[in-house]
N, C-alpha and C. Protein backbone atom coordinates (compact mmCIF):
# COMPACT_ATOMS: atom_id res chain seq x y z
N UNK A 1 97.95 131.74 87.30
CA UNK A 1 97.43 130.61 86.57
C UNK A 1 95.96 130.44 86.93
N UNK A 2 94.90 129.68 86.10
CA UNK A 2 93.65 129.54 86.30
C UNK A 2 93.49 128.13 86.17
N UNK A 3 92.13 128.20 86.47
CA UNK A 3 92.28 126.38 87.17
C UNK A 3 91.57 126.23 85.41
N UNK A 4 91.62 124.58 85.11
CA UNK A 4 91.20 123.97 84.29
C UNK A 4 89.43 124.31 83.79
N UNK A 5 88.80 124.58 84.72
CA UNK A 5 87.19 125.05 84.63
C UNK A 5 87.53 126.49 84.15
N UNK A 6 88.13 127.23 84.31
CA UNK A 6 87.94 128.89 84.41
C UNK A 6 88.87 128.58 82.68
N UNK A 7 89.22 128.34 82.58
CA UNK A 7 90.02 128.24 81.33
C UNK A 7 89.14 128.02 80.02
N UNK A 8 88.18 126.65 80.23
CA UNK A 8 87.61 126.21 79.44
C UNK A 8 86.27 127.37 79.29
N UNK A 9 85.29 127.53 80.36
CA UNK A 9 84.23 128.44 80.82
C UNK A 9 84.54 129.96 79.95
N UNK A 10 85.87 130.51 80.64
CA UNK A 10 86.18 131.58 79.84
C UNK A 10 85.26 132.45 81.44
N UNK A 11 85.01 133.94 80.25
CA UNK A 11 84.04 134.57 81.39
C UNK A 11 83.21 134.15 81.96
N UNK A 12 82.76 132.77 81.55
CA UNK A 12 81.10 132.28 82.05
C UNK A 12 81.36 132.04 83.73
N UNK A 13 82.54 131.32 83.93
CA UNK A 13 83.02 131.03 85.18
C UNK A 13 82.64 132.24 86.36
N UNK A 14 82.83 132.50 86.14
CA UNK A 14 81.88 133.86 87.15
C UNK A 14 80.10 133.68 87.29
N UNK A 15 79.71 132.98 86.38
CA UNK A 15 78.50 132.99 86.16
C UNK A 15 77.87 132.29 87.62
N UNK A 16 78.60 130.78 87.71
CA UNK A 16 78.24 129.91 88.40
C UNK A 16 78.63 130.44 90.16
N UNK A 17 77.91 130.05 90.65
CA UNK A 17 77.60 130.06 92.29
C UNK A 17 78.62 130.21 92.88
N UNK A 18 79.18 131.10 93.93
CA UNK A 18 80.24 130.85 94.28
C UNK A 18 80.77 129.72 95.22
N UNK A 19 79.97 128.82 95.36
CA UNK A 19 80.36 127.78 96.30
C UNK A 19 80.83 126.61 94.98
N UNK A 20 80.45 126.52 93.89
CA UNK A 20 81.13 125.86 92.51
C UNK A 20 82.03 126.63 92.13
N UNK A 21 82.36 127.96 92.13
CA UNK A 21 83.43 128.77 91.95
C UNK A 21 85.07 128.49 92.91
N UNK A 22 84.48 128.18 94.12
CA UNK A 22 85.29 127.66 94.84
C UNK A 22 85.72 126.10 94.84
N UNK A 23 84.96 125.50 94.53
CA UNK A 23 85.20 124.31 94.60
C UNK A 23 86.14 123.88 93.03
N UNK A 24 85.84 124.50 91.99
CA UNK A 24 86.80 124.00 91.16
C UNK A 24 87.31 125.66 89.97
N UNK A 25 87.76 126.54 91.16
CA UNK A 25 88.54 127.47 90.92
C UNK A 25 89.90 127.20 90.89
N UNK A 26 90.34 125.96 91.65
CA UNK A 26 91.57 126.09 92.13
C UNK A 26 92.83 125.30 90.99
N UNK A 27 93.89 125.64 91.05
CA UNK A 27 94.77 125.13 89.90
C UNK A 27 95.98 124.95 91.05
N UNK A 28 97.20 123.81 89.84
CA UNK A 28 97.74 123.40 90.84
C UNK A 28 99.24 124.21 91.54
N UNK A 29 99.29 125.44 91.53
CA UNK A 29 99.75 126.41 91.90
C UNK A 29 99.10 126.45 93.86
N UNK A 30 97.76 126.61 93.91
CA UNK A 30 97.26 126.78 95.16
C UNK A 30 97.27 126.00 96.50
N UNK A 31 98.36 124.62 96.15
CA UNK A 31 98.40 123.88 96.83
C UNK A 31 96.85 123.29 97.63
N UNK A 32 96.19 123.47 96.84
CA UNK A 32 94.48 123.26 97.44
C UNK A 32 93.91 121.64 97.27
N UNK A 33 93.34 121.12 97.65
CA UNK A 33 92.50 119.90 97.17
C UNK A 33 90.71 120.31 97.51
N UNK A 34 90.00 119.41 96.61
CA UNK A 34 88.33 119.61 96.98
C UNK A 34 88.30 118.20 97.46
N UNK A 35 87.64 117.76 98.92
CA UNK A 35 87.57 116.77 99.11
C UNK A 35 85.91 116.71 99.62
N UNK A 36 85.14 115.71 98.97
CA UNK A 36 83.85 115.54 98.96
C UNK A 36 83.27 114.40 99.43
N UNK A 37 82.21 114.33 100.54
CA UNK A 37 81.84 113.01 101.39
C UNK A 37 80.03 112.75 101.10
N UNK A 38 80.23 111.66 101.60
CA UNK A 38 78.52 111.84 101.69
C UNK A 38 78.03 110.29 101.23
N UNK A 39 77.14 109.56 100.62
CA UNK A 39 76.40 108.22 100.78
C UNK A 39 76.04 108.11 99.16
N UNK A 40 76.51 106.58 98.72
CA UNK A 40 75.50 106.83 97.39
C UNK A 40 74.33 105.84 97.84
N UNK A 41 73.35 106.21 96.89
CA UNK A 41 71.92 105.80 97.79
C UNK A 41 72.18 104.35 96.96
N UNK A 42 72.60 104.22 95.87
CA UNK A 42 72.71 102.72 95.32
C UNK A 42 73.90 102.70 94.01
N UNK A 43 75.09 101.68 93.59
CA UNK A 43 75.88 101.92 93.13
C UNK A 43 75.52 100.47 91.86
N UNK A 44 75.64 100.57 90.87
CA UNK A 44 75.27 98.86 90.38
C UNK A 44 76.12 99.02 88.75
N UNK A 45 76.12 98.07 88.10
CA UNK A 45 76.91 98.05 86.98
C UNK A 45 76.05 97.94 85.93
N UNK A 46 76.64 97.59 84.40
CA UNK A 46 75.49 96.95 83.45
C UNK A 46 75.67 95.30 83.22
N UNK A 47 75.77 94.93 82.28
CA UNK A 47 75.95 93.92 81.82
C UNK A 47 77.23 92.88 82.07
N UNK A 48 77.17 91.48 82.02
CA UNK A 48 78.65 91.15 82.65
C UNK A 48 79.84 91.77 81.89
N UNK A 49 79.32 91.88 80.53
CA UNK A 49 80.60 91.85 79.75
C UNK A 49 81.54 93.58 80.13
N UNK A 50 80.34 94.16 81.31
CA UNK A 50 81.35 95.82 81.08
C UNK A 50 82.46 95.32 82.54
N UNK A 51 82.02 94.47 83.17
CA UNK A 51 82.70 94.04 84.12
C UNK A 51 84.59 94.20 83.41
N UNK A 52 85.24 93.77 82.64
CA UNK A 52 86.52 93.75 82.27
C UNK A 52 87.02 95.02 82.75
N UNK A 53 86.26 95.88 82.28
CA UNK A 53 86.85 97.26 81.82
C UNK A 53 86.40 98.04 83.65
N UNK A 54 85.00 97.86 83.84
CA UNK A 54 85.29 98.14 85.59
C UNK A 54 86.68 97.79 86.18
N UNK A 55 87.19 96.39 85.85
CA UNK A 55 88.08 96.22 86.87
C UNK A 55 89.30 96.94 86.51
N UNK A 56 89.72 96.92 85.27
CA UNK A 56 90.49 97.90 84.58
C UNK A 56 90.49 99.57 85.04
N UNK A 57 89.64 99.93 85.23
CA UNK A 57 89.00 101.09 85.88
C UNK A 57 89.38 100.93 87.30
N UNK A 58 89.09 99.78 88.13
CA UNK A 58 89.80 99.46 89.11
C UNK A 58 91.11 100.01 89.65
N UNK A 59 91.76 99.23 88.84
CA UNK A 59 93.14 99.23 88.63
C UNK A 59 93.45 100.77 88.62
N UNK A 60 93.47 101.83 87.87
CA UNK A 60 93.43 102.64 88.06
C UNK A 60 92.84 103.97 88.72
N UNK A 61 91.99 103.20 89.72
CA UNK A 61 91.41 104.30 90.87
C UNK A 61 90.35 105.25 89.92
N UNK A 62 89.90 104.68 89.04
CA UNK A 62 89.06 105.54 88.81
C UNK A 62 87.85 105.09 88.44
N UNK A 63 87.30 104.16 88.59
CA UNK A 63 86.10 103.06 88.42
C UNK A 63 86.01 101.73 89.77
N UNK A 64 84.45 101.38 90.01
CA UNK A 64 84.91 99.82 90.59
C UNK A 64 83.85 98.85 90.19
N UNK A 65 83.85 97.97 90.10
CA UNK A 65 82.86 97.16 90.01
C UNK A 65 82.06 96.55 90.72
N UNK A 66 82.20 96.92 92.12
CA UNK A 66 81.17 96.59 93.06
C UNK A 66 79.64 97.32 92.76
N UNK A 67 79.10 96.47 93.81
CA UNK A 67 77.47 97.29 93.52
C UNK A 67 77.01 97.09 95.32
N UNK A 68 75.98 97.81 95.40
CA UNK A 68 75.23 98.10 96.50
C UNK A 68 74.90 99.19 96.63
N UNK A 69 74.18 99.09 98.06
CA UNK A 69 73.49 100.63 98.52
C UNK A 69 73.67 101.06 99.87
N UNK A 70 73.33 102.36 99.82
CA UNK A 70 73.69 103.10 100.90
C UNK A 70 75.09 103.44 101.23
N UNK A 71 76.03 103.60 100.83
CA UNK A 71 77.41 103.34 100.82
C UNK A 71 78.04 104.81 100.82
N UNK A 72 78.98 105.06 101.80
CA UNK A 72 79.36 105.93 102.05
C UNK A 72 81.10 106.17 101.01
N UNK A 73 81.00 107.28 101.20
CA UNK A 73 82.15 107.43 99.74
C UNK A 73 83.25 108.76 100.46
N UNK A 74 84.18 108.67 99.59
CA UNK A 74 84.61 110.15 99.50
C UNK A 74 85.85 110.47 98.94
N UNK A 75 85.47 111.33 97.97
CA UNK A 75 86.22 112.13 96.83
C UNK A 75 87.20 112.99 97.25
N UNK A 76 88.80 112.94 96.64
CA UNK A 76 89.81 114.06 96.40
C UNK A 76 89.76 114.54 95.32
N UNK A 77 90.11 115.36 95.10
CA UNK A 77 90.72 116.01 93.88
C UNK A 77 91.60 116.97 94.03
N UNK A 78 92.84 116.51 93.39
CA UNK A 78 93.99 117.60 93.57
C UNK A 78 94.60 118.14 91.80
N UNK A 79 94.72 119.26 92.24
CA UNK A 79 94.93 120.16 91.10
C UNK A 79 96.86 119.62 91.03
N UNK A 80 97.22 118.54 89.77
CA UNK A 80 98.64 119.18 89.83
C UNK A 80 99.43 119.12 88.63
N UNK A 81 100.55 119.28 88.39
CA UNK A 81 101.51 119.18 86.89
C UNK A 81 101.67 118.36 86.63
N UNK A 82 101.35 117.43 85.78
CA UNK A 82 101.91 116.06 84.86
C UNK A 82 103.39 116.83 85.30
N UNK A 83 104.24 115.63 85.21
CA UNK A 83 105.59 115.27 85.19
C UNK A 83 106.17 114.72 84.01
C-alpha cells in the first residue's frame, strides 16, 4: 500500500527531499506516526464572527480559537482505516 501523498503525487513523490519523503511516505499499514514540535511565533484569529466555527473546530481537535505568541505546540499524525 502507498501512503495518501505518493498516491496523489504519482511519480513526482520521489521528486521531493527525502526527509518529506519520509515524513509523509507512510500509510496506515506501517504502524508509523509523524510527530512534529516546535513554537508558533504568534497564533491570532479574524473577525468575531469566525469565532463560532473556531470553536466548532475546537470541538473536533482540529482548530482553536485562542490567540497568542510564542507558544509551543505539537503535532501527530497517524496514518489509519476509517472504520
Amino acid at each position: 500500500m502507498s501512503s495518501i501523498y505518493q498516491r496523489a503525487l504519482g511519480s513526482d513523490f520521489h521528486r521531493l527531499h527525502p526527509r518529506i519523503q519520509a515524513r509523509f511516505g507512510f500509510d496506515s499499514t506501517d504502524g508509523r506516526a509523524s510527530i512534529g514540535r516546535g513554537t508558533m511565533e504568534e497564533i491570532w484569529h479574524g473577525r468575531p464572527y469566525t469565532l463560532p466555527f473556531l470553536y466548532v473546530g475546537a470541538w473536533r481537535r482540529i482548530m482553536f480559537p485562542e490567540q497568542g505568541r510564542n507558544l509551543p505546540f505539537t503535532v501527530a499524525n497517524y496514518a489509519y482505516v476509517d472504520s
